[in-house]
C-alpha atoms as a PDB file:
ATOM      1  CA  UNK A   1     101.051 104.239  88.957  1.00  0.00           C
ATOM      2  CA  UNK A   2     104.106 104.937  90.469  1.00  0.00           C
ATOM      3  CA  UNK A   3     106.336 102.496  88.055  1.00  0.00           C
ATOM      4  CA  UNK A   4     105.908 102.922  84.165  1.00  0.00           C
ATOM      5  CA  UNK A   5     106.274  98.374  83.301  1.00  0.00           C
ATOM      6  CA  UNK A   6     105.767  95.791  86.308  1.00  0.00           C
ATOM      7  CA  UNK A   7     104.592  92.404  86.446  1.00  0.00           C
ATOM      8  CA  UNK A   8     101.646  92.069  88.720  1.00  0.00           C
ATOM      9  CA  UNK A   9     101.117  88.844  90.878  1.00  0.00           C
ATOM     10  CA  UNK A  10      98.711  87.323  88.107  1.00  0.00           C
ATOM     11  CA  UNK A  11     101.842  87.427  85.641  1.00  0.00           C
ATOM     12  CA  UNK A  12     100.044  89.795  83.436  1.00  0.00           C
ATOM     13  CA  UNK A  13     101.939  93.182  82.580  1.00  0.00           C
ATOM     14  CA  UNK A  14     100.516  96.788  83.354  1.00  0.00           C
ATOM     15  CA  UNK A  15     102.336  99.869  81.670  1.00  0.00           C
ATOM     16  CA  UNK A  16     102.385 103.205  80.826  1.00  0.00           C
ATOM     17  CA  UNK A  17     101.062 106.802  82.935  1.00  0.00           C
ATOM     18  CA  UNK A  18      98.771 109.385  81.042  1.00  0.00           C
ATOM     19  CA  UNK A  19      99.648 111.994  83.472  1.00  0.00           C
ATOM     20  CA  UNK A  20     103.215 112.168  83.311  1.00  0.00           C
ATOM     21  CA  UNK A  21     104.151 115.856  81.480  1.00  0.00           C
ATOM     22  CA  UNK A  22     107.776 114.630  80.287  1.00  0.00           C
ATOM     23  CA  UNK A  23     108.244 111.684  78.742  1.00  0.00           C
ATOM     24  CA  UNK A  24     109.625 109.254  80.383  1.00  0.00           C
ATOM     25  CA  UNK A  25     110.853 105.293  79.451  1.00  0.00           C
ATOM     26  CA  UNK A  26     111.795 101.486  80.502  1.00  0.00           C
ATOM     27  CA  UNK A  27     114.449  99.772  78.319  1.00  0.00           C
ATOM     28  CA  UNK A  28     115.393  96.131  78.637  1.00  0.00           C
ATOM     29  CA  UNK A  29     112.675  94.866  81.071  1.00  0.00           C
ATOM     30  CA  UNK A  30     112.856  90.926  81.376  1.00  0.00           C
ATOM     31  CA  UNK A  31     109.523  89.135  81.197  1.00  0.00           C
ATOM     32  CA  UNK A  32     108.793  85.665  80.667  1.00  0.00           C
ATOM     33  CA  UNK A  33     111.845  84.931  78.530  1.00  0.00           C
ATOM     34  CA  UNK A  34     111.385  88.612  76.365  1.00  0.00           C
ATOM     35  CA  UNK A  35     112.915  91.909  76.846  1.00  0.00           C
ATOM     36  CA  UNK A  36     110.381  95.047  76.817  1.00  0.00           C
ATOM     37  CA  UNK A  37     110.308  98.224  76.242  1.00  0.00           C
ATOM     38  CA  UNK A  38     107.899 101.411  76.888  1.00  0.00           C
ATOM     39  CA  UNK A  39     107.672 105.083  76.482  1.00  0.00           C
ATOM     40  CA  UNK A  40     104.413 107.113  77.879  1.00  0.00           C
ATOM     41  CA  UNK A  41     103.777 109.892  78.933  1.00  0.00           C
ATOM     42  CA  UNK A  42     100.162 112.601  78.179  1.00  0.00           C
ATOM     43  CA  UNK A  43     100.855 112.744  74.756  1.00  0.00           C
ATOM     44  CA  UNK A  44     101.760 108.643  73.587  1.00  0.00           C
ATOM     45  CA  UNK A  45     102.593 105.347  75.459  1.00  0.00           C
ATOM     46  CA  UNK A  46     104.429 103.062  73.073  1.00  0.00           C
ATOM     47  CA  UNK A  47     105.277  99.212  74.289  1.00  0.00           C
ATOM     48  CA  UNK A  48     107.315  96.914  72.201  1.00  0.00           C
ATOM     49  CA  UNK A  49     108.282  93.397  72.874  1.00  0.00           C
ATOM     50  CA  UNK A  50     111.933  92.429  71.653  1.00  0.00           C
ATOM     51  CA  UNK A  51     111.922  95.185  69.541  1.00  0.00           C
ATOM     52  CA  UNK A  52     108.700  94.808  67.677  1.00  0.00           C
ATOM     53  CA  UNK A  53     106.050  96.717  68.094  1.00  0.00           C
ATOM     54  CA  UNK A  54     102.989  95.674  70.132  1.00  0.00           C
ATOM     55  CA  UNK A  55     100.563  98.708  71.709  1.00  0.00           C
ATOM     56  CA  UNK A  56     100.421 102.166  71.341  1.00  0.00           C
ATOM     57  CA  UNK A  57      98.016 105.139  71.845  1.00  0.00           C
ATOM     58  CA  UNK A  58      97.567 108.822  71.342  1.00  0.00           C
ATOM     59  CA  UNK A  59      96.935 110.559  73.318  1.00  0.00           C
ATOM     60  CA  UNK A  60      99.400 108.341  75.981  1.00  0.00           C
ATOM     61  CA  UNK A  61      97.145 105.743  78.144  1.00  0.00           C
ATOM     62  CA  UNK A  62      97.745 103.845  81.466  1.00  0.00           C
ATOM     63  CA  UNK A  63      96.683  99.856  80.644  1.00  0.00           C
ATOM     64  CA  UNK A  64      96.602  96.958  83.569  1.00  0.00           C
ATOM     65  CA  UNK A  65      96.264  93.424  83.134  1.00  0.00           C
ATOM     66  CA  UNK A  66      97.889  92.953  79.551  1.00  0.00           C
ATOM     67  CA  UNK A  67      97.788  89.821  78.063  1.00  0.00           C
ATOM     68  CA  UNK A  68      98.744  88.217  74.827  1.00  0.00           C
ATOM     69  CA  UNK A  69      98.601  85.088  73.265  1.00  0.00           C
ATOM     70  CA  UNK A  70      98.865  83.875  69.909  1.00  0.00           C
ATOM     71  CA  UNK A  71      95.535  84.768  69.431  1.00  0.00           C
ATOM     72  CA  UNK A  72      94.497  87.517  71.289  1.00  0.00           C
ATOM     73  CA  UNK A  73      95.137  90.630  73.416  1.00  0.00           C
ATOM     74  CA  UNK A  74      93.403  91.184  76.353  1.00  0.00           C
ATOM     75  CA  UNK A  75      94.061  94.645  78.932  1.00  0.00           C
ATOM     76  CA  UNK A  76      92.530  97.471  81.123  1.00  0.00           C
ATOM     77  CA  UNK A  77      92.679 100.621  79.693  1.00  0.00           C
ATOM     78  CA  UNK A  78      92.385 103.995  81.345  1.00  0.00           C
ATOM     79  CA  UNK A  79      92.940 107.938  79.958  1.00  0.00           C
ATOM     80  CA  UNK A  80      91.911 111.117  79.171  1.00  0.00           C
ATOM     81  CA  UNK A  81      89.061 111.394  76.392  1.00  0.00           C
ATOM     82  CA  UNK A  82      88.728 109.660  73.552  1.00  0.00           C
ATOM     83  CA  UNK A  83      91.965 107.638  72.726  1.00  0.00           C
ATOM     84  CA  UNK A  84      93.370 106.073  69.211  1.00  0.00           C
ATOM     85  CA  UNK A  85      94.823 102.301  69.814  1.00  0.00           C
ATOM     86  CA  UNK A  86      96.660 100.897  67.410  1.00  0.00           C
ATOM     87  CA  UNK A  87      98.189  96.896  68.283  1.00  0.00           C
ATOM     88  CA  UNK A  88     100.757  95.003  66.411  1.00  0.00           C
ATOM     89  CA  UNK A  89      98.788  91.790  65.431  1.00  0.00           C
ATOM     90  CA  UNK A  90      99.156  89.260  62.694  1.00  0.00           C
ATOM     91  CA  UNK A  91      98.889  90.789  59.705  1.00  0.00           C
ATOM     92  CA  UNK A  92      96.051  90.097  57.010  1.00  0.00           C
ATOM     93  CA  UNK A  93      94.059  88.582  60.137  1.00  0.00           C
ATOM     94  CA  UNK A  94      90.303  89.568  60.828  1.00  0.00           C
ATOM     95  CA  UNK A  95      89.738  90.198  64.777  1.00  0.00           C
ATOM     96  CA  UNK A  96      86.877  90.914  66.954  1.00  0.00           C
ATOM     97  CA  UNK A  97      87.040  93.492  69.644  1.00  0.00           C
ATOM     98  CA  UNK A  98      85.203  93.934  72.352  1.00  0.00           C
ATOM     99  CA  UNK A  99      84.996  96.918  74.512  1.00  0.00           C
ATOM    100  CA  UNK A 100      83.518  96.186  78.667  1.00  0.00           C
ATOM    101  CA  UNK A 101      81.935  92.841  77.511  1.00  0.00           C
ATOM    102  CA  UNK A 102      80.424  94.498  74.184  1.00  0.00           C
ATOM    103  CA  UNK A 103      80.668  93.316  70.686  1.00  0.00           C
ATOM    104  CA  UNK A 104      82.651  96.655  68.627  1.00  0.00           C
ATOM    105  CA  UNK A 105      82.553  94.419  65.599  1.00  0.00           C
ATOM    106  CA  UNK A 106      85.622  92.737  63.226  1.00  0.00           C
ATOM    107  CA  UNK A 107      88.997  94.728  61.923  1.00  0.00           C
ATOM    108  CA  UNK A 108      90.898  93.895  59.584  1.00  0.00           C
ATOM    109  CA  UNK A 109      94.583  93.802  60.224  1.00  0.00           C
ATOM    110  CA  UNK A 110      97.023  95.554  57.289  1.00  0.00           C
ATOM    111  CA  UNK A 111      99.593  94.028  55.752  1.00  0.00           C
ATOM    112  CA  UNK A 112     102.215  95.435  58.571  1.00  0.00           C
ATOM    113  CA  UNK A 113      99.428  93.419  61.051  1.00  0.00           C
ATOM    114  CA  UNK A 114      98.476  96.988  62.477  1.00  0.00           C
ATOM    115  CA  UNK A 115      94.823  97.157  64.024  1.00  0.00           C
ATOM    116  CA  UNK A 116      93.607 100.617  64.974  1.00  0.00           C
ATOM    117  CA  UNK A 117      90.499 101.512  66.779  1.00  0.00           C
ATOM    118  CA  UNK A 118      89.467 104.029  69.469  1.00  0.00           C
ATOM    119  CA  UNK A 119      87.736 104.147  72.644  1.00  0.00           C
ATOM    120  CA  UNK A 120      85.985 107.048  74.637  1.00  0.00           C
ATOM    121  CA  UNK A 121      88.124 107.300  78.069  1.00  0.00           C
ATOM    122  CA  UNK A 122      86.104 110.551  79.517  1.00  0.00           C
ATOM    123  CA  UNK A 123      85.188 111.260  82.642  1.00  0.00           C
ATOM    124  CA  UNK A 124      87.984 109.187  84.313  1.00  0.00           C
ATOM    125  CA  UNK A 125      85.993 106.288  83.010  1.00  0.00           C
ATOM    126  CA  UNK A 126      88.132 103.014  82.194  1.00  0.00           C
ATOM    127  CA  UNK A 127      87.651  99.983  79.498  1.00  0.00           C
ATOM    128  CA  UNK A 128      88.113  96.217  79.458  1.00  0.00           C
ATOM    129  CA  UNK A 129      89.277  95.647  76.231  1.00  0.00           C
ATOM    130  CA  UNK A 130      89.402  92.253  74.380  1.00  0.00           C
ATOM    131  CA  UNK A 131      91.056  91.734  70.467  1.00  0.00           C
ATOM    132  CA  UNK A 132      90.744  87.981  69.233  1.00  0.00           C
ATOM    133  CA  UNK A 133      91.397  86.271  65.925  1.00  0.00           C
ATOM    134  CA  UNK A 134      87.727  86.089  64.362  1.00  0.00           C
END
């Protein structure tokens, strides 16, 4: 990826690069009436939409096709191993994620509306992931 935020042609967001050494960031991106924000490189990629927080990973992943609504997250993600997610959800909120079309069962969001899980990235390989409110 040789930009770190864009909008694609379908209007949904792609961000961050797992194989940048240094890190390296986008402040003050306009999209769809927001201002956005990341930071990636190996080690994390961190988004955050008008200053909240909304995606982040360790180690740092490169995710396509983002989308969010009020009730769900949908996006592409692609890295090295397995990989810790965490989103910034509605909090107290029980969601269902599926990973490449398969059920991964229901989370629980905290209090701050933080959902973690993790997915296996090896090999190069890539997932379709998909959060909604249960």
């Amino acid at each position: 990826m040789s930009e770190i935020l864009y909008a694609g042609e379908s209007g949904r967001l792609s961000f961050g690069d797992h194989t940048l050494k240094e890190k390296t960031k986008v402040e003050d991106f306009p999209f769809g009436g927001d201002m956005l924000k990341v930071k990636t490189y190996a080690d994390i990629t961190r988004f955050e939409k008008n200053g909240l927080f909304v995606y982040e990973s360790v180690p740092g992943t490169t995710v396509s096709d983002f989308k969010e609504t009020a009730d769900s997250m949908e996006f592409t993600v692609s890295g090295n191993g397995p990989v810790s997610i965490t989103l910034g959800l509605a909090e107290d909120t029980l969601y269902d994620i599926k990973e490449d079309g398969n059920d991964s069962g229901a989370v629980k969001t905290n209090l701050g509306g933080k959902l973690s899980f993790s997915v296996d990235l090896s090999d190069g390989r890539k997932a379709a992931v998909m959060v909604k409110k249960a």
